[in-house]
C-alpha atoms as a PDB file:
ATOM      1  CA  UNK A   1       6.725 -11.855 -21.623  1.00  0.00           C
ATOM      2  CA  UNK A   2       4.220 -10.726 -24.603  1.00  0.00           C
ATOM      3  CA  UNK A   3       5.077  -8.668 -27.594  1.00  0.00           C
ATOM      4  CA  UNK A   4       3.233  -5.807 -26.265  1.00  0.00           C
ATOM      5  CA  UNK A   5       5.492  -5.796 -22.797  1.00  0.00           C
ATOM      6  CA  UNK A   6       8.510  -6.621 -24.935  1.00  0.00           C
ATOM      7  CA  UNK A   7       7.818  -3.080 -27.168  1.00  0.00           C
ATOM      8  CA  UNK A   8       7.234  -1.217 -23.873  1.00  0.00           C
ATOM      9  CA  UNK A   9      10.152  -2.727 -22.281  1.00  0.00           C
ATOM     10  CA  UNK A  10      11.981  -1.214 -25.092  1.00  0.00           C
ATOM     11  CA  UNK A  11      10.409   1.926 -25.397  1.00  0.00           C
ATOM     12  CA  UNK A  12      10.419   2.834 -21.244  1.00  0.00           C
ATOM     13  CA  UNK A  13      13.229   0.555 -20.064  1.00  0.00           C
ATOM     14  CA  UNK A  14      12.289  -0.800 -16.496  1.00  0.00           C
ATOM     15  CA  UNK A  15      14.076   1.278 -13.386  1.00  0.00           C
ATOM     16  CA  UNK A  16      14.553  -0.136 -10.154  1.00  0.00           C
ATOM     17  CA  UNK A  17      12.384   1.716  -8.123  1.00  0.00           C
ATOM     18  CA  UNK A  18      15.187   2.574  -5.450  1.00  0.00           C
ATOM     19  CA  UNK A  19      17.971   3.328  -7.019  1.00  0.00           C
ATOM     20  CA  UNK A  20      16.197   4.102 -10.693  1.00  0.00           C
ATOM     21  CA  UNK A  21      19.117   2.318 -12.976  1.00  0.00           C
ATOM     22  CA  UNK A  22      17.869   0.936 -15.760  1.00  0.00           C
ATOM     23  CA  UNK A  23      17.810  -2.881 -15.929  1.00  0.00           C
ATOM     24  CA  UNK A  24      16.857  -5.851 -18.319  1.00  0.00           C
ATOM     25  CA  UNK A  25      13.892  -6.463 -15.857  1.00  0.00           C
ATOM     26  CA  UNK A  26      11.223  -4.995 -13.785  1.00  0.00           C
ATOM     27  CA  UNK A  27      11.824  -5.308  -9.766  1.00  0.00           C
ATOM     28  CA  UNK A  28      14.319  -4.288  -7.220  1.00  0.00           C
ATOM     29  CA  UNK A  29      17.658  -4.907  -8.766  1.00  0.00           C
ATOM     30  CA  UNK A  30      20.013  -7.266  -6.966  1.00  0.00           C
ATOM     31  CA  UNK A  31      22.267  -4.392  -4.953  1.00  0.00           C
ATOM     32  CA  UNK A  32      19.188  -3.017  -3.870  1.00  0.00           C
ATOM     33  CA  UNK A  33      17.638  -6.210  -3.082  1.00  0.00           C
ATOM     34  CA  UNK A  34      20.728  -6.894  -1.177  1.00  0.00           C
ATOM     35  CA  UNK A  35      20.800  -3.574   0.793  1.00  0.00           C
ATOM     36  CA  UNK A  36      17.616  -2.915   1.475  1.00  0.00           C
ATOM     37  CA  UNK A  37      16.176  -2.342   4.796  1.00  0.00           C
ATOM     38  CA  UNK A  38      13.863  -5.626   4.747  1.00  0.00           C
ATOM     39  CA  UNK A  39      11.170  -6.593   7.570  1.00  0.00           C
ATOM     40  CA  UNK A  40      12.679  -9.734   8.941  1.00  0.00           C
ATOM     41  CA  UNK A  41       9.937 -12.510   7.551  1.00  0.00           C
ATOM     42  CA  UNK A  42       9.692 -13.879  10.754  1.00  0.00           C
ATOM     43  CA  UNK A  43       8.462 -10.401  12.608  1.00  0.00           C
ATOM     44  CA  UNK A  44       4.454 -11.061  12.781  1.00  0.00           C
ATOM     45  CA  UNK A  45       2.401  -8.578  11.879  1.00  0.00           C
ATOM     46  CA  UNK A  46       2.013  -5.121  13.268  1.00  0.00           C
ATOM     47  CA  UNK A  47      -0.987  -4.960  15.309  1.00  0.00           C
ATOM     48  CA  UNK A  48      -3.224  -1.466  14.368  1.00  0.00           C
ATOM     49  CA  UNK A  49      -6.462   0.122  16.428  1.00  0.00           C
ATOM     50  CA  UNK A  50      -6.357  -1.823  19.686  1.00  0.00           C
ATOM     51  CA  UNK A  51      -4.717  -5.334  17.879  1.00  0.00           C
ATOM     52  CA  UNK A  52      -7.896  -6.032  15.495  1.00  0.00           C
ATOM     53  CA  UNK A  53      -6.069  -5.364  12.280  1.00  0.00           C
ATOM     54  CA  UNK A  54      -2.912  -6.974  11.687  1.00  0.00           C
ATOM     55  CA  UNK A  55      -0.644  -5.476   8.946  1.00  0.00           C
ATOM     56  CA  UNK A  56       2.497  -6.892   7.385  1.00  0.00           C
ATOM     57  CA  UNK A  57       5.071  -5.178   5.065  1.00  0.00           C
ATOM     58  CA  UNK A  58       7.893  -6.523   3.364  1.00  0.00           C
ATOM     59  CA  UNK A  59       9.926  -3.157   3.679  1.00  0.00           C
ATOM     60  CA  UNK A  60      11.124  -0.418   6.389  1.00  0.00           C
ATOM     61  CA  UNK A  61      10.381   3.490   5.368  1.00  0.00           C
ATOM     62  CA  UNK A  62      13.769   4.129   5.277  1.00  0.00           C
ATOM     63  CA  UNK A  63      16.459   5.333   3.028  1.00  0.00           C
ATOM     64  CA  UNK A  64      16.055   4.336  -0.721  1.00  0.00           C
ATOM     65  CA  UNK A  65      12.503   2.932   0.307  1.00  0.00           C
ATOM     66  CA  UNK A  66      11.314   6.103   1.717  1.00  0.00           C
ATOM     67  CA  UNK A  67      13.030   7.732  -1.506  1.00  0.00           C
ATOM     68  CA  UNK A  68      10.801   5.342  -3.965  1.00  0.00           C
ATOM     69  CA  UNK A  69       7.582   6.110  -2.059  1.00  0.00           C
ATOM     70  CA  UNK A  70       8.110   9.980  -1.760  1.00  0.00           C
ATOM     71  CA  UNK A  71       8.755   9.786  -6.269  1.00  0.00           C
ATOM     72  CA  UNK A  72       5.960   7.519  -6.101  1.00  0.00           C
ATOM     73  CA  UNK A  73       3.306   9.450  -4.182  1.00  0.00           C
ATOM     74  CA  UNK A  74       4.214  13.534  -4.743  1.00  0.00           C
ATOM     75  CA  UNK A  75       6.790  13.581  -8.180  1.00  0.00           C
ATOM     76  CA  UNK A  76       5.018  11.370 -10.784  1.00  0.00           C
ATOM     77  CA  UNK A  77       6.834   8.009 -10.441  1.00  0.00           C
ATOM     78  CA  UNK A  78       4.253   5.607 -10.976  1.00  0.00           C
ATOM     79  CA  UNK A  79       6.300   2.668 -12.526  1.00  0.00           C
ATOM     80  CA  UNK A  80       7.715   2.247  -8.856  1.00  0.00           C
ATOM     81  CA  UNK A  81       4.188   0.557  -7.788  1.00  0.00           C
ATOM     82  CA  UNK A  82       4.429  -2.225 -10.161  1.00  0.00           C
ATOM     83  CA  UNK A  83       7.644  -4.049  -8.143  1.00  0.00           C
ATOM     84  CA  UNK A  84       6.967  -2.082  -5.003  1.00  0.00           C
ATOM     85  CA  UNK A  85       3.294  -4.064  -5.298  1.00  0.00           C
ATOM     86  CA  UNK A  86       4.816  -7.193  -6.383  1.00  0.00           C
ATOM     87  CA  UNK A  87       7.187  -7.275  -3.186  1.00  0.00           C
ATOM     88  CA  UNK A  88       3.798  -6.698  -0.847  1.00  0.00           C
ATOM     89  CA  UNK A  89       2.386  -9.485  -2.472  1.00  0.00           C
ATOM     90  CA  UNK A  90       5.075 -12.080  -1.642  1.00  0.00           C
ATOM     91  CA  UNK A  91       5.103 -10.737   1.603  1.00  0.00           C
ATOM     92  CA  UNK A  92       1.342 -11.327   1.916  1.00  0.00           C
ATOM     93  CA  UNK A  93       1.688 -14.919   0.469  1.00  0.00           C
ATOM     94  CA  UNK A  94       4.472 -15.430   2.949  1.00  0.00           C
ATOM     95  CA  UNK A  95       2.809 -14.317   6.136  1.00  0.00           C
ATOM     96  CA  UNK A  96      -0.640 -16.771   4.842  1.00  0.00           C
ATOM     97  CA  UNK A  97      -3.047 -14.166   4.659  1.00  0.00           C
ATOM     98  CA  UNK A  98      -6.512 -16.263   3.589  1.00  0.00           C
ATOM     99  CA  UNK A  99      -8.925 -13.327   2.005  1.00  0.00           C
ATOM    100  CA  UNK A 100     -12.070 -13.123  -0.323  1.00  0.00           C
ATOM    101  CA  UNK A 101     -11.192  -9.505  -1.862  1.00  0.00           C
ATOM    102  CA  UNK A 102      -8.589  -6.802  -1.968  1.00  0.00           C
ATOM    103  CA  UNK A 103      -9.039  -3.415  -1.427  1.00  0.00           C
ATOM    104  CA  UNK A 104      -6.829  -0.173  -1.043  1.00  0.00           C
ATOM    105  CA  UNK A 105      -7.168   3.005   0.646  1.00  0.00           C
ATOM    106  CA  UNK A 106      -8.511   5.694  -2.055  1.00  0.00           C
ATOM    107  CA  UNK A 107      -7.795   8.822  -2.082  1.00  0.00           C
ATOM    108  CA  UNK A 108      -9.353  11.979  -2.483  1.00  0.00           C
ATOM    109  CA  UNK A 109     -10.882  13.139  -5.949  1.00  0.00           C
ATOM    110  CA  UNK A 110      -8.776  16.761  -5.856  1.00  0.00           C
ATOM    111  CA  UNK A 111      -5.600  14.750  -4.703  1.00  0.00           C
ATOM    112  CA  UNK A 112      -6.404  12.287  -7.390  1.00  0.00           C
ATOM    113  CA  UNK A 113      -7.092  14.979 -10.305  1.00  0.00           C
ATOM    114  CA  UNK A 114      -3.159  16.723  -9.168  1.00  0.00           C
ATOM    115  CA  UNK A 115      -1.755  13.114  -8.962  1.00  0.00           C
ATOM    116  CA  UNK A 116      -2.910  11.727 -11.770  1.00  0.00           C
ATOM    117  CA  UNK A 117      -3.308   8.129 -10.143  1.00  0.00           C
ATOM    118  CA  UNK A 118      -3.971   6.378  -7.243  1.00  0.00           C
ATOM    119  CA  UNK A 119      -0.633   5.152  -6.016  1.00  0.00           C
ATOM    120  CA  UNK A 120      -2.455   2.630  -3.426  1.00  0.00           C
ATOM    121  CA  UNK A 121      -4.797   1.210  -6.175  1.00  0.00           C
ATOM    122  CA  UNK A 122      -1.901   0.941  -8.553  1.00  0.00           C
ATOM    123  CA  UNK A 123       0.026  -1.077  -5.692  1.00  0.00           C
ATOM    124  CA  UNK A 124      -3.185  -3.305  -5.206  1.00  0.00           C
ATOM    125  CA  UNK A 125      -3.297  -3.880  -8.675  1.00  0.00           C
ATOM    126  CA  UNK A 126       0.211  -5.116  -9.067  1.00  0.00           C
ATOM    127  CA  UNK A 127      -0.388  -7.876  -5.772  1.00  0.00           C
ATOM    128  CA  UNK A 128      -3.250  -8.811  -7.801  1.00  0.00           C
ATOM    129  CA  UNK A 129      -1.593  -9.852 -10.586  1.00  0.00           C
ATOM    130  CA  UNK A 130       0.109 -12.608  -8.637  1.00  0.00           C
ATOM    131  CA  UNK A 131      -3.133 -14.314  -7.665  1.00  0.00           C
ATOM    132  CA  UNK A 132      -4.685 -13.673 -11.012  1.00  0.00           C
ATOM    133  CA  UNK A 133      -7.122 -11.365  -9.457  1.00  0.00           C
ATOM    134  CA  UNK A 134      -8.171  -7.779  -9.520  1.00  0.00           C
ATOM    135  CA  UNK A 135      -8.474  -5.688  -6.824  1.00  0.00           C
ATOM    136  CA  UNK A 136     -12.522  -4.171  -5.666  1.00  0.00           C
ATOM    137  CA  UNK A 137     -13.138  -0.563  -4.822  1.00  0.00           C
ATOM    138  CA  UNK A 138     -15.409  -0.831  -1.835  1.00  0.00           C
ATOM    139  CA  UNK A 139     -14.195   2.394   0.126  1.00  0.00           C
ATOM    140  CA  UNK A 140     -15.048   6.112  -1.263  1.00  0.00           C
ATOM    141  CA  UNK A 141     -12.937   9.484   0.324  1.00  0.00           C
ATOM    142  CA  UNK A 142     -16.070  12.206   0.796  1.00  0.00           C
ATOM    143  CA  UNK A 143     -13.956  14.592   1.752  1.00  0.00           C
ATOM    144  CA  UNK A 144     -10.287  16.180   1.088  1.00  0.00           C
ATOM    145  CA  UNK A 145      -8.337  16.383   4.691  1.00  0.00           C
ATOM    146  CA  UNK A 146      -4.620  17.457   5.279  1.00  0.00           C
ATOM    147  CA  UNK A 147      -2.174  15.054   4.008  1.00  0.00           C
ATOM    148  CA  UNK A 148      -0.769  12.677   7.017  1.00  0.00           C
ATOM    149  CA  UNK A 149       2.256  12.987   6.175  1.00  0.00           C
ATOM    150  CA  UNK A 150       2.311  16.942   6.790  1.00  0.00           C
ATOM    151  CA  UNK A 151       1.204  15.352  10.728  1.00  0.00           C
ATOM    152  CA  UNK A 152       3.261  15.796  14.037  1.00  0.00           C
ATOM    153  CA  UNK A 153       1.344  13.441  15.987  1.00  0.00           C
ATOM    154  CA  UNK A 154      -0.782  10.181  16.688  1.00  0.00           C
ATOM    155  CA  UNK A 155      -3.798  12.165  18.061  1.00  0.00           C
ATOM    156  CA  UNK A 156      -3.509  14.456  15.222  1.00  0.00           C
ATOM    157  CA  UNK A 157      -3.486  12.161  12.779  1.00  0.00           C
ATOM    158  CA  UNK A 158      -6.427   9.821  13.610  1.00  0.00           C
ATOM    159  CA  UNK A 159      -8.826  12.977  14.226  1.00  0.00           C
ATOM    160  CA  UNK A 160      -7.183  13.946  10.537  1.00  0.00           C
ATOM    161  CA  UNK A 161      -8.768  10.733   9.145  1.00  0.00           C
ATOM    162  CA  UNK A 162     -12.052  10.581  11.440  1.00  0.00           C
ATOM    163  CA  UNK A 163     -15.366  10.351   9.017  1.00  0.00           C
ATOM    164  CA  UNK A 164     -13.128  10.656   5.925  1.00  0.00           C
ATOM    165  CA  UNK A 165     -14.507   7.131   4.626  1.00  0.00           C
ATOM    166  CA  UNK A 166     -17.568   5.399   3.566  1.00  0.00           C
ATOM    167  CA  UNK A 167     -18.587   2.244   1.728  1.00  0.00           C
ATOM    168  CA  UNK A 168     -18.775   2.047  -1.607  1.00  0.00           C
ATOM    169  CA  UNK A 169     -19.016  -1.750  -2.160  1.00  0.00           C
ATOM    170  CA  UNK A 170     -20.477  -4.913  -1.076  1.00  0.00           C
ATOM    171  CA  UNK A 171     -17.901  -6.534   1.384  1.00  0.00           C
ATOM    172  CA  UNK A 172     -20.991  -8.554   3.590  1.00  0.00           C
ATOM    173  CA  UNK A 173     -19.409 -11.755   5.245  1.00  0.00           C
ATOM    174  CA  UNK A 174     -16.303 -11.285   3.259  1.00  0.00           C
ATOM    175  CA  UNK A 175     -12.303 -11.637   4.378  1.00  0.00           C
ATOM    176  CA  UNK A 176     -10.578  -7.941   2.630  1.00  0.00           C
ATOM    177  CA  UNK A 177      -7.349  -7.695   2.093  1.00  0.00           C
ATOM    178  CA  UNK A 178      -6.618  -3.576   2.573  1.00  0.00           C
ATOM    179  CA  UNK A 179      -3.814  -2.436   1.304  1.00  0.00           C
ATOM    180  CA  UNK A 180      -1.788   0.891   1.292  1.00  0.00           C
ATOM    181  CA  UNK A 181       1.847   2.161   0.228  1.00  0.00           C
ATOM    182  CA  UNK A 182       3.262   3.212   4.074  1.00  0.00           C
ATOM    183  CA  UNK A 183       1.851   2.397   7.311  1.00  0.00           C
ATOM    184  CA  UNK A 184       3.258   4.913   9.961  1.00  0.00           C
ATOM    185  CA  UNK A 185       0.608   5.168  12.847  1.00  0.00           C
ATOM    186  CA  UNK A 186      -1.819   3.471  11.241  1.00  0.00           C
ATOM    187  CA  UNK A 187      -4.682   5.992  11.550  1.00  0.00           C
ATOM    188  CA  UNK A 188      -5.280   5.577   7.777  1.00  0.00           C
ATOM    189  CA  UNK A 189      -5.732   1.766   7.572  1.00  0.00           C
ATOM    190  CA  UNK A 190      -7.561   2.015  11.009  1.00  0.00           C
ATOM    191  CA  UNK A 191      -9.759   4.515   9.321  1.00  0.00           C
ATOM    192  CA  UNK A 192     -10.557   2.390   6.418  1.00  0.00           C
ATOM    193  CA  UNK A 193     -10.752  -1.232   8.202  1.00  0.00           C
ATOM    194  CA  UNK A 194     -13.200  -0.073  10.982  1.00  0.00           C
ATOM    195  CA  UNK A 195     -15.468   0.949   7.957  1.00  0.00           C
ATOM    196  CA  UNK A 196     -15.736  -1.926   6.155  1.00  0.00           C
ATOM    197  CA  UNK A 197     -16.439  -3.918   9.428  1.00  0.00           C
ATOM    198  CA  UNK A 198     -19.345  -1.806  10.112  1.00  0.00           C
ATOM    199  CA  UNK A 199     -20.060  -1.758   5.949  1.00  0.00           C
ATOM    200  CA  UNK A 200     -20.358  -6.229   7.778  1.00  0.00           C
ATOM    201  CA  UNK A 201     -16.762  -7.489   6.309  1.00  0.00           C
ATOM    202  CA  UNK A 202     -15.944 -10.554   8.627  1.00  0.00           C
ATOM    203  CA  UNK A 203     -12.080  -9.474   8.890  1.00  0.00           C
ATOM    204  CA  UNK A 204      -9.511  -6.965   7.637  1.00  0.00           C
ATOM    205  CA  UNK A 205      -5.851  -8.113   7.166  1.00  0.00           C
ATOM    206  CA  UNK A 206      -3.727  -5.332   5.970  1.00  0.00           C
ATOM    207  CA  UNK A 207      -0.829  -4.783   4.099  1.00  0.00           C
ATOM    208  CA  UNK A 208       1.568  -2.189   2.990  1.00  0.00           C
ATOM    209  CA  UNK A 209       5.179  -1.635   1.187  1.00  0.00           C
ATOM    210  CA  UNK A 210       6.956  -0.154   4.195  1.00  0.00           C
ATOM    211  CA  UNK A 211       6.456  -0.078   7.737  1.00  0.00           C
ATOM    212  CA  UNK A 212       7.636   3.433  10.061  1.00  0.00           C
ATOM    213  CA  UNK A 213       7.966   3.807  13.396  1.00  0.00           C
ATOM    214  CA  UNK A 214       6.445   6.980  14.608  1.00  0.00           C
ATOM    215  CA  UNK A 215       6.370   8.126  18.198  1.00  0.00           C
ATOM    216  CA  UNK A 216       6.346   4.945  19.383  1.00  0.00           C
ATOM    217  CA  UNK A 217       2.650   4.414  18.248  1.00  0.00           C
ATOM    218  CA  UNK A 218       1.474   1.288  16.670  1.00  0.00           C
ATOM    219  CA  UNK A 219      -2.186   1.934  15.925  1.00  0.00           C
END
């Protein structure tokens, strides 16, 4: 640890991002770590839009998970993606995802002017760091829909995210890596990875902090 992290260390003391006790270190401290509602590392991957994505997660949307993402996405917690991203990117290097890039699903500008960030991006960036990388914009949100969350349905939700999308980078030929914070039908991620296969990526493996059921759907 540098000088620099040391200072901010001391100035903004690292929380877990579950429980949010302070600790000595970043990352999920070690009763959270041992409660936590983990995806079993042997469960494969989650199969989205017809079983051409596959998405892995190292967490369940529940409980103090679905707590950290809530602070994290609507009530300003943004240290939470640094060891929320961290934990997706052990997960990725355990399932033996091979990519070329890594992306994340953006936002819209208005949500991103109230936010303040982009909570997927900030996520991405945090995997990143363990492969000494940087994550690539190549999507763009054209226009502002209803939050998913605010959803009751499957159907509603992929017509929610329909044309939402568009390419904003040069994935041609390449493996992407798409990442997001919660993947509950997978509309979003379907959204996003059927773009950049037409925008001519070669294959989309996604990835996200915490899996949901919801409604039985998968896709």
């Amino acid at each position: 640890m540098n000088l620099l992290e040391n200072l901010i260390n001391l100035i903004f003391p690292p929380k877990c991002p579950l429980c949010q006790k302070i600790q000595d270190a970043p990352g999920i401290c070690a009763p959270c770590r041992a409660s936590a509602p983990w995806v079993d590392p042997d469960t494969p991957p989650r199969l989205l839009s017809q079983n051409r994505f596959p998405c892995t997660a190292p967490l369940y949307y529940r409980g103090p998970v679905r707590d950290s993402l809530l602070r994290l996405k609507f009530h300003g917690c943004a240290s939470a993606a640094g060891p929320l991203g961290d934990e997706l990117g052990r997960c990725v290097e355990e399932a033996g995802y091979s990519f070329d890039l890594v992306t994340w699903t953006p936002v819209s500008r208005r949500r991103l002017r109230r936010r303040g960030y982009d909570q997927a991006r900030l996520i991405a960036e945090s995997a990143c760091r363990r492969w000494n990388a940087k994550p690539v914009r190549l999507l763009q949100k054209v226009r502002h829909n209803a939050a998913q969350s605010g959803l009751d349905s499957a159907a509603r939700r992929a017509e929610n995210v329909k044309d939402v999308y568009r390419p904003a980078g040069d994935c041609a030929g390449k493996r992407i890596l798409l990442i997001d914070d919660i993947c509950t039908t997978g509309s979003t991620l379907s959204a996003c990875a059927g773009t950049l296969l037409e925008a001519g990526a070669a294959e989309i493996l996604c990835a996200v902090v915490a899996l949901t059921d919801f409604g039985g759907e998968n896709g």
